[in-house]
Protein backbone atom coordinates (compact mmCIF):
# COMPACT_ATOMS: atom_id res chain seq x y z
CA UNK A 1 19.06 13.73 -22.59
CA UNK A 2 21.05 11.92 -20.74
CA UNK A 3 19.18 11.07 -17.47
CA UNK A 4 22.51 10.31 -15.03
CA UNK A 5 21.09 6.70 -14.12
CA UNK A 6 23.23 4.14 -15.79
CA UNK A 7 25.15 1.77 -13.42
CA UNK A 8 22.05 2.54 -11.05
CA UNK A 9 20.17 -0.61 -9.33
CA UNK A 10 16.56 -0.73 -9.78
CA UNK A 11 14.23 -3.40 -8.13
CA UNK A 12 10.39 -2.81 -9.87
CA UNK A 13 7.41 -5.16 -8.24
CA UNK A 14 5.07 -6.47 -10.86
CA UNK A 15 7.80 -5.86 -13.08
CA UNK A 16 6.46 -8.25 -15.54
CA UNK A 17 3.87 -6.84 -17.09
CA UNK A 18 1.91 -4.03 -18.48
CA UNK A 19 3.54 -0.39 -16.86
CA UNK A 20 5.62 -2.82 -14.70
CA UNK A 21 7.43 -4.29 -17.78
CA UNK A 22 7.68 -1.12 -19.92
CA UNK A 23 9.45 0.63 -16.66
CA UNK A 24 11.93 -2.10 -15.80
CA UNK A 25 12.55 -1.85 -19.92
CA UNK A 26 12.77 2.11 -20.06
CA UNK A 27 15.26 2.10 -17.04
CA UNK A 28 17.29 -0.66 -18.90
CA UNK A 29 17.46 1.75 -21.55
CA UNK A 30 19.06 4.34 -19.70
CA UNK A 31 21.58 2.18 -18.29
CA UNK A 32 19.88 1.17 -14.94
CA UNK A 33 20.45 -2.46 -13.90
CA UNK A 34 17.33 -4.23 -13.00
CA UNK A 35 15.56 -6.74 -11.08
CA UNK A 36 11.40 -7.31 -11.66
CA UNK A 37 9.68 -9.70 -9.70
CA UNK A 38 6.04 -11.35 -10.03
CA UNK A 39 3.95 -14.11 -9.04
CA UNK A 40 4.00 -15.71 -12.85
CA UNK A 41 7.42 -17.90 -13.48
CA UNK A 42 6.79 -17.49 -17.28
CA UNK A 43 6.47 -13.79 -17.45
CA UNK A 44 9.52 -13.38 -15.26
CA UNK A 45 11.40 -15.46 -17.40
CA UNK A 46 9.94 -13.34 -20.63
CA UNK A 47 10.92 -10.10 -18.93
CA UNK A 48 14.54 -11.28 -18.21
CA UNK A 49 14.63 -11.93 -21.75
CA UNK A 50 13.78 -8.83 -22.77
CA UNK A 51 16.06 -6.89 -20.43
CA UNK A 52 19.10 -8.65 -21.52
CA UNK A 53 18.71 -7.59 -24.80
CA UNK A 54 19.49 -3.90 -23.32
CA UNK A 55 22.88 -5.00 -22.31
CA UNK A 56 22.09 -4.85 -18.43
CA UNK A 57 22.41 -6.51 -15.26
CA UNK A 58 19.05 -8.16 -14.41
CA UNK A 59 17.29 -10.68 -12.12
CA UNK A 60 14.23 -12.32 -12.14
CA UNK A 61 12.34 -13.47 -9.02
CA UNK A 62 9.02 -15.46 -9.25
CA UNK A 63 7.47 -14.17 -5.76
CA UNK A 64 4.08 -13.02 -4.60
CA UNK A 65 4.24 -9.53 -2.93
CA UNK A 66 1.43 -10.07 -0.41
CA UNK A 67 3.44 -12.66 0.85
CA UNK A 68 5.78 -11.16 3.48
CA UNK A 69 8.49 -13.50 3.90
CA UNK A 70 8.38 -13.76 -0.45
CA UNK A 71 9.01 -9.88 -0.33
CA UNK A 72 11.52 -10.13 2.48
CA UNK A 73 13.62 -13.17 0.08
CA UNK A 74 13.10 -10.45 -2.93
CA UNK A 75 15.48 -8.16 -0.74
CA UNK A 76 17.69 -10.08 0.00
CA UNK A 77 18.11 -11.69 -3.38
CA UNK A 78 18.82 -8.19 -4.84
CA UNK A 79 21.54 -7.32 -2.12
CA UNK A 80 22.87 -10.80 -2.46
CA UNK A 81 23.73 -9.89 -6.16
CA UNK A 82 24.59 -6.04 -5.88
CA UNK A 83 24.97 -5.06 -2.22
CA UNK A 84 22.20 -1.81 -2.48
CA UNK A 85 19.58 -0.28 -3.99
CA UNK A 86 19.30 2.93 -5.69
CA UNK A 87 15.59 2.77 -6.93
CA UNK A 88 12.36 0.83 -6.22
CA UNK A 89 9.27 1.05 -7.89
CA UNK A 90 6.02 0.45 -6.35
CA UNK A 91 4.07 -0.88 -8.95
CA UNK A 92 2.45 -3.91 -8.28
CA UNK A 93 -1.46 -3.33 -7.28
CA UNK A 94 -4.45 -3.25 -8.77
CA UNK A 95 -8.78 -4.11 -7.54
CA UNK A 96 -9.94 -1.51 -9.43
CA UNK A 97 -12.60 -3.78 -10.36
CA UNK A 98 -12.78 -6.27 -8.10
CA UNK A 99 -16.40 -6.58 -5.57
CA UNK A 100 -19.42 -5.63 -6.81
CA UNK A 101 -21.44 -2.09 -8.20
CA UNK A 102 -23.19 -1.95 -5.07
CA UNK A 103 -21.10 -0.91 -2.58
CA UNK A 104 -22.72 -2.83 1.32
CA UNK A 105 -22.84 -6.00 -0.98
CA UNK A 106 -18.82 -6.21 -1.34
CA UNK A 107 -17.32 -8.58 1.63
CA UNK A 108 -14.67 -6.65 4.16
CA UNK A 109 -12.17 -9.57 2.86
CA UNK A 110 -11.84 -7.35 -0.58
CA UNK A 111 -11.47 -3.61 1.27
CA UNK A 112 -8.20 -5.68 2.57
CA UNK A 113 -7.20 -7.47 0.31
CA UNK A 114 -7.10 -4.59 -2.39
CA UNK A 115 -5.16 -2.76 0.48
CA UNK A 116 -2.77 -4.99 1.33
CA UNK A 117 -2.29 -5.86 -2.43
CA UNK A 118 -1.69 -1.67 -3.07
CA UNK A 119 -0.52 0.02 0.15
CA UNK A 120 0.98 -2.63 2.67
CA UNK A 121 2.91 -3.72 -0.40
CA UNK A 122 4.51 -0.67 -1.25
CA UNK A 123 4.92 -0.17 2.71
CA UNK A 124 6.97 -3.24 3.33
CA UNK A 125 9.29 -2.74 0.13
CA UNK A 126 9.61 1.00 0.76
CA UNK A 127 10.33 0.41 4.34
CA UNK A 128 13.14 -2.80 3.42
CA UNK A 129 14.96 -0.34 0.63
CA UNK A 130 15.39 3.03 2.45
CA UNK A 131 18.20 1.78 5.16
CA UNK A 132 20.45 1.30 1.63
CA UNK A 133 19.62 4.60 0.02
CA UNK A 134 20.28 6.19 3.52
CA UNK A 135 23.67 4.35 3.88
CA UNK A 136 24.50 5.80 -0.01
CA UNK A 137 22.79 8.95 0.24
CA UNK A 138 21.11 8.50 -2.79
CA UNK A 139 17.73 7.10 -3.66
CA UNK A 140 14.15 7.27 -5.44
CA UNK A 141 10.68 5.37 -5.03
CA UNK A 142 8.14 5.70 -7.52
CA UNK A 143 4.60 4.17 -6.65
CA UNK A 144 2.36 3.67 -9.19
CA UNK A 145 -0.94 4.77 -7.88
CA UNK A 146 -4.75 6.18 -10.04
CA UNK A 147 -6.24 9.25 -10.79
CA UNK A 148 -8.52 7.64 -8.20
CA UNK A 149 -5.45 8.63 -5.51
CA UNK A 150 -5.82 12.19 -6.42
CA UNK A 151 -9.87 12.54 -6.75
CA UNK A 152 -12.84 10.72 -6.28
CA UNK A 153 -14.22 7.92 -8.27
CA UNK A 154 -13.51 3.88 -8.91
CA UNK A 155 -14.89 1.66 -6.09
CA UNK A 156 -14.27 3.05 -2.64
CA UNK A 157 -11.65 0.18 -1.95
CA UNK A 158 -9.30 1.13 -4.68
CA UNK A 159 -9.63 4.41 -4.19
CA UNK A 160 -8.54 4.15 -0.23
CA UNK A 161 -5.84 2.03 -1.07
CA UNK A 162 -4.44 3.95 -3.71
CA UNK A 163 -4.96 7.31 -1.46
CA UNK A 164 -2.97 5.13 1.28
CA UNK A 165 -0.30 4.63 -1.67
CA UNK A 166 -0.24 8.78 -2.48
CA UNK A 167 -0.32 9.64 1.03
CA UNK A 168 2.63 7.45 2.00
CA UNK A 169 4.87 8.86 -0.85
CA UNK A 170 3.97 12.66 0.84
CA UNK A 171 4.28 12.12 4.39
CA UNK A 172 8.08 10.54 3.40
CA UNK A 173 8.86 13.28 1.16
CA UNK A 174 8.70 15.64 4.19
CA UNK A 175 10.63 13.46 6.35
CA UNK A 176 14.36 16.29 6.64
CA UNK A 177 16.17 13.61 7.45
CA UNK A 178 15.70 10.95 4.36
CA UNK A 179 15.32 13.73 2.08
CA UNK A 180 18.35 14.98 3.18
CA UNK A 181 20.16 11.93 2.50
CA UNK A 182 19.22 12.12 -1.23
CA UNK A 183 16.32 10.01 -1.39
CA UNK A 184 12.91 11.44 -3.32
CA UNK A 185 9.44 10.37 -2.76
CA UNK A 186 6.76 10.28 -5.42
CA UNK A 187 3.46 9.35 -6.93
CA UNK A 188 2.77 8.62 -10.26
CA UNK A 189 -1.34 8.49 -11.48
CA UNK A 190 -2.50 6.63 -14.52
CA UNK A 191 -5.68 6.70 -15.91
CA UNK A 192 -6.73 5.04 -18.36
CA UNK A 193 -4.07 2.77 -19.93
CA UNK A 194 -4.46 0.04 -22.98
CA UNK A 195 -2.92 -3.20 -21.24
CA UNK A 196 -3.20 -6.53 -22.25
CA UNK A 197 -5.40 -8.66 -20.32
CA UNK A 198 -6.45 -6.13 -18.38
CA UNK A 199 -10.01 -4.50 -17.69
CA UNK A 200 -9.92 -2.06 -20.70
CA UNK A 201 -8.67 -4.58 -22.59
CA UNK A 202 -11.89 -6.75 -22.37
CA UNK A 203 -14.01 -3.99 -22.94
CA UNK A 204 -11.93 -3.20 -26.11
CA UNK A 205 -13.00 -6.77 -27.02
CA UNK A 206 -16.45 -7.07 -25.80
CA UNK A 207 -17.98 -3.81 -25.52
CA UNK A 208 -15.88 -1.33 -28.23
CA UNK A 209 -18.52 0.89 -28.68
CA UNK A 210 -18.62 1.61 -24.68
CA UNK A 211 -15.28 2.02 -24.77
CA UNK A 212 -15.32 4.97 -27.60
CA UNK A 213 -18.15 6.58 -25.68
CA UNK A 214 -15.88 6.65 -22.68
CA UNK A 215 -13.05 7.56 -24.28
CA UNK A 216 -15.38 10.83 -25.60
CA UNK A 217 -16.86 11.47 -22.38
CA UNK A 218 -14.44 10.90 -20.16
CA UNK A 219 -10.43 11.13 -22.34
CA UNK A 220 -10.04 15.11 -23.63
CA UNK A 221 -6.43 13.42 -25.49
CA UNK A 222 -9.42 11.15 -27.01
CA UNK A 223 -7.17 7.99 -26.71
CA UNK A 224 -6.04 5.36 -24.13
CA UNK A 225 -2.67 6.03 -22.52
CA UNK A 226 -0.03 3.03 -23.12
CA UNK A 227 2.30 1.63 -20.38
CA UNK A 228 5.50 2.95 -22.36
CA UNK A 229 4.20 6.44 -21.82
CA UNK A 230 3.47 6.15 -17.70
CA UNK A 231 6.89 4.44 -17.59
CA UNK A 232 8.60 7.35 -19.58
CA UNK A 233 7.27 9.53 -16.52
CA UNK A 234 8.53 7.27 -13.94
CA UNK A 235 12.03 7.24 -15.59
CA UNK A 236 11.67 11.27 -15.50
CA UNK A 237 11.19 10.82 -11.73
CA UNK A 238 14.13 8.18 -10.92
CA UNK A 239 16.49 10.07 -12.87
CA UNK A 240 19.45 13.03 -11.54
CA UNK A 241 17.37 15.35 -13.55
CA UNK A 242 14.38 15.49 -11.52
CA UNK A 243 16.66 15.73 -8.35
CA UNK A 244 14.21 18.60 -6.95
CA UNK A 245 10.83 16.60 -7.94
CA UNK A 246 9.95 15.11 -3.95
CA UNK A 247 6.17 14.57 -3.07
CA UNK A 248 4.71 14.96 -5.93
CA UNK A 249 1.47 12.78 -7.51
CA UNK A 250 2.04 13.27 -11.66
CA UNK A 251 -1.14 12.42 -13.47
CA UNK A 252 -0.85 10.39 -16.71
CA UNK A 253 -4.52 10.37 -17.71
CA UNK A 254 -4.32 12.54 -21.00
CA UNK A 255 -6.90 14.89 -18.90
CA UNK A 256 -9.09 12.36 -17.74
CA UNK A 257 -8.96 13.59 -14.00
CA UNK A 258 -10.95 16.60 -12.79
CA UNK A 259 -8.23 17.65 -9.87
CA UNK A 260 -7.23 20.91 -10.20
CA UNK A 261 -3.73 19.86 -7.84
């Protein structure tokens, strides 16, 4: 299927690892020029790597996107090279873990730091990108948000932050005037997902027979998701063919959430 993206230009934060990597990678397939940017110089420079081999246009930034003026440079480094912006992804987040099991005993600093890390990060990029895919009349932002932005669960600081994330894409998608101009608004909701160095990824290593009884409790697919298969749905969402797809949260949790939306 041919998608109707190539020549596109794609900015995804976090773009160097995990879904962040496999997205920037699966829109380089289609023909989608890309720029990724993360905090790591050595991972940006493995991702550029990686996207060149897919014949594309691509930039690397090493910036920090709870850093305003870092984000602000990102912007302009993009429109230095190619003069717009057809498609952002918000996927840099994360705090799922982070403070402690018992909820009073977590300091205020983490409730704002996971927020600023999830929501006022997608804000700011959202908010720099949609005076170009006004001025083209074209445009999609995907944010990368949780099962945990569609239901309860996770620690309440995640969870409000990725709600802010889910609640931002909606309450855009149902502004006339920037849908009108072409430009689509949505959510995408992992659960579960087998990343390097991540959370699940200790647990494979430290605690596998917790993470089978999970996986049987919790997972009806009875596996981990993988990053290539959340950024298969995000390419869906950026391309012509989802042109009617605006406000939407799409789970990619193999059944592990309980909403019935």
């Amino acid at each position: 299927m041919d998608l109707g993206i190539a020549g596109k230009y794609a900015l995804v934060s976090g773009g160097t690892h995990g879904i962040g990597i496999s997205t920037a990678l699966a829109l380089a397939e289609e023909g989608c020029n890309v720029a990724v940017f993360s905090r790591n110089k050595e991972r940006v420079a493995q991702a550029l790597s990686e996207l060149k081999k897919k014949g594309v246009d691509c930039l690397g930034i090493t910036a920090d996107s709870m850093a305003k003026n870092d984000v602000e440079n990102v912007m302009k480094a993009v429109i230095r090279k190619w003069g717009t912006l057809h498609i952002l992804i918000n996927n840099v987040g994360g705090g799922g873990r982070w403070g402690k099991e018992v909820v009073e005993e977590t300091a205020e600093e983490v409730w704002l730091e996971v927020y600023n890390k999830n929501a006022l990060a997608a804000i700011r990029l959202t908010m720099m990108a949609i005076p170009y895919m006004r001025k083209q009349k074209w445009g999609r932002v995907v944010t990368i948000t949780s099962i945990f932005g569609r239901e309860a669960g996770g620690r309440p600081w995640f969870a409000m932050a990725k709600t802010a994330q889910t609640s931002l894409m909606k309450a855009l998608a149902i502004q006339h005037y920037l849908v009108k101009d072409g430009i689509t608004f949505n959510s995408v909701a992992p659960g579960a997902i087998m990343i390097a160095d991540t959370g699940w990824d200790k647990m494979f290593k430290e605690n596998p027979k917790g993470l089978k009884e999970f996986i049987k409790r919790e997972i009806p697919l009875g596996r981990l998701g993988t990053s290539e298969e959340v950024a298969n749905i995000v390419t869906f969402l950026c391309s012509q063919k989802a042109s009617l797809i605006n406000g939407v949260s799409v789970p990619a949790d193999g059944g592990q959430g309980r909403s019935i939306l």
